[in-house]
C-alpha atoms as a PDB file:
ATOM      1  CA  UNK A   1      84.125  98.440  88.868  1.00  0.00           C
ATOM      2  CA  UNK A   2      84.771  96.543  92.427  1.00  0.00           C
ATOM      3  CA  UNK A   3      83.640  97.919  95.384  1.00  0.00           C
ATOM      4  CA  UNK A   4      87.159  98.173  96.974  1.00  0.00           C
ATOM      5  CA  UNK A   5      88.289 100.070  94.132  1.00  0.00           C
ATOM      6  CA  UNK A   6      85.767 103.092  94.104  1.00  0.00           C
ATOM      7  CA  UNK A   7      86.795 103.013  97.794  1.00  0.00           C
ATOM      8  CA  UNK A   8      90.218 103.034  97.338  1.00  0.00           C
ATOM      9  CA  UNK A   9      90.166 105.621  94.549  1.00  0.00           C
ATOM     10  CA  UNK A  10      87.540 108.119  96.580  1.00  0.00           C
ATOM     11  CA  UNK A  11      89.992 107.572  99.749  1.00  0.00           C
ATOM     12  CA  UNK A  12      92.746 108.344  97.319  1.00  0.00           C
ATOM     13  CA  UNK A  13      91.636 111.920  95.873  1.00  0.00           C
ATOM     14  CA  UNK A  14      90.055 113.014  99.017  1.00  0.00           C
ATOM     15  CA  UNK A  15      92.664 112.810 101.914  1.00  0.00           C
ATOM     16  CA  UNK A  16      95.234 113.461  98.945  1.00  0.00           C
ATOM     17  CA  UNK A  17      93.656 117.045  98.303  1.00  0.00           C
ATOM     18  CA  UNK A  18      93.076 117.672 101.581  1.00  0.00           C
ATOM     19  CA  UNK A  19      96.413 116.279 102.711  1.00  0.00           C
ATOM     20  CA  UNK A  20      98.662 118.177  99.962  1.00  0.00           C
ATOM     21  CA  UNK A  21      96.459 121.505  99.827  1.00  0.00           C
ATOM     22  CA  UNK A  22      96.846 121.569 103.738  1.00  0.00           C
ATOM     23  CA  UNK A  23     100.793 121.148 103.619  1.00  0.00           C
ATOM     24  CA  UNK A  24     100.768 123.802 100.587  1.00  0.00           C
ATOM     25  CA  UNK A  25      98.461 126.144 103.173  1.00  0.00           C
ATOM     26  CA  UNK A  26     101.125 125.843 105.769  1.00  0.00           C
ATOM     27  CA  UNK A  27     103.374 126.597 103.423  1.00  0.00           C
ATOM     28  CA  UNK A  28     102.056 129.803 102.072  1.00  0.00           C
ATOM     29  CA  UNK A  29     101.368 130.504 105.962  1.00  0.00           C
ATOM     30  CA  UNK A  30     105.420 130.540 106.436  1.00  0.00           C
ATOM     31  CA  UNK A  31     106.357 133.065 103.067  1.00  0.00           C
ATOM     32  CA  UNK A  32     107.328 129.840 100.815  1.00  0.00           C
ATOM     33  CA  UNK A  33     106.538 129.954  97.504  1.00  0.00           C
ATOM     34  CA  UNK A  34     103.607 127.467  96.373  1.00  0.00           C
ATOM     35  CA  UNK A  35     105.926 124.433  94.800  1.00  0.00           C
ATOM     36  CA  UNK A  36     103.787 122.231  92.322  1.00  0.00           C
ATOM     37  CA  UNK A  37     106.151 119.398  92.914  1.00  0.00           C
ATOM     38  CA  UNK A  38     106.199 118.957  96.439  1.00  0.00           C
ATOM     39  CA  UNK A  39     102.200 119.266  96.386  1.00  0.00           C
ATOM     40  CA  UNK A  40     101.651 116.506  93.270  1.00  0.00           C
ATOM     41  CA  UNK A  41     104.279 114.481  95.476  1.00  0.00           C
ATOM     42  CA  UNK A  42     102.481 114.681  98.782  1.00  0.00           C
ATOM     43  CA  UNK A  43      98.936 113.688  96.983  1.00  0.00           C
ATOM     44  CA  UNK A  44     100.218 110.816  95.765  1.00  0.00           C
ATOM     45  CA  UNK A  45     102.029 109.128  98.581  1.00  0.00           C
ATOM     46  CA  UNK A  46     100.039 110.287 100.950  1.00  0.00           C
ATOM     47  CA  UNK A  47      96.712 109.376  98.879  1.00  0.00           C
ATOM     48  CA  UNK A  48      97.855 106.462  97.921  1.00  0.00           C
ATOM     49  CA  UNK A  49      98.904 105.582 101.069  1.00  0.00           C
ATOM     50  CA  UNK A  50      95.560 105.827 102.402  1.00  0.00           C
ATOM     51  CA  UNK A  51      93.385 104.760  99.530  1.00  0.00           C
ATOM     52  CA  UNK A  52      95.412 101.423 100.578  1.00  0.00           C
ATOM     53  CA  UNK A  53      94.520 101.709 104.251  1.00  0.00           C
ATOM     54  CA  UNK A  54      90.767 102.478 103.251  1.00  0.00           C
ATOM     55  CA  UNK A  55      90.459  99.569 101.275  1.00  0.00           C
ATOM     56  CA  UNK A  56      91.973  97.220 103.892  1.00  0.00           C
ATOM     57  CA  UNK A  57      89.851  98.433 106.392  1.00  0.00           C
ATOM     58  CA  UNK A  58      86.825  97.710 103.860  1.00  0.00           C
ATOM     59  CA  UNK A  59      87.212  94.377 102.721  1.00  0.00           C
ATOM     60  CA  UNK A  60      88.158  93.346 106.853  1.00  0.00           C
ATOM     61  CA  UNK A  61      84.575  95.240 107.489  1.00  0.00           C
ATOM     62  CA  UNK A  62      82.794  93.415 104.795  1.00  0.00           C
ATOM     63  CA  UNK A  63      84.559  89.822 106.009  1.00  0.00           C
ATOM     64  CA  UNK A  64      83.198  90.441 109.425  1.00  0.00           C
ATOM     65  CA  UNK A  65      79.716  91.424 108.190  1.00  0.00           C
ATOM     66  CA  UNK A  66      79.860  88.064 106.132  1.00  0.00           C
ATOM     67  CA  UNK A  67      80.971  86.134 109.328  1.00  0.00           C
ATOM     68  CA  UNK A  68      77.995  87.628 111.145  1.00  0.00           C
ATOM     69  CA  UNK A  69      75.528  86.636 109.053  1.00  0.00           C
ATOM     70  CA  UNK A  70      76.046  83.155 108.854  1.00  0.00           C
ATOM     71  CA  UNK A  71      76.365  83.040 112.191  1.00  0.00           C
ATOM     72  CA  UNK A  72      72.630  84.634 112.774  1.00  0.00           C
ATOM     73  CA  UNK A  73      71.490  81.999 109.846  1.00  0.00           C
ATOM     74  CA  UNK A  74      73.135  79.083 111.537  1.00  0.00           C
ATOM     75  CA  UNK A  75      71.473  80.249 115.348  1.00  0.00           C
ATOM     76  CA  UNK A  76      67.980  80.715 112.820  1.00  0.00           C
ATOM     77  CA  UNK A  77      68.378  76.914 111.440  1.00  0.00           C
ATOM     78  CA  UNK A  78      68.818  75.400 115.289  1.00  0.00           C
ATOM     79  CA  UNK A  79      65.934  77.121 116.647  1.00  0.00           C
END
């Protein structure tokens, strides 16, 4: 498996759970009942929403790193 995918699936079931049991927290905090619906729904959109920013971010990070380092080997060659 790719490294943007583990990344994008641990972004995905992280700030999903937290995202969705948070929402169903406030919820219960205001007397509504516990809906299973609305909490699967905000898992996925919001986890997948996320998963796809976390594996953006990831694969810019890595492209930078990359860009780096041949910039330090090139400076290492003209010495």
């Amino acid at each position: 498996m790719r490294v943007e995918n583990k990344v994008f699936i641990k972004s995905f079931l992280i700030s999903g759970l937290v995202y969705a049991g948070l929402m169903a927290g406030f919820d219960y905090s205001e007397g509504q009942e516990f809906r299973i619906w609305r909490f699967l729904l905000s898992f996925l959109f919001f986890g997948i929403f996320m998963g796809l920013v976390s594996r953006y971010n990831h694969k810019k990070q890595l492209k930078k790193e990359v860009i780096e380092t041949d910039i330090k080997r090139t400076e290492s060659k003209t010495e």
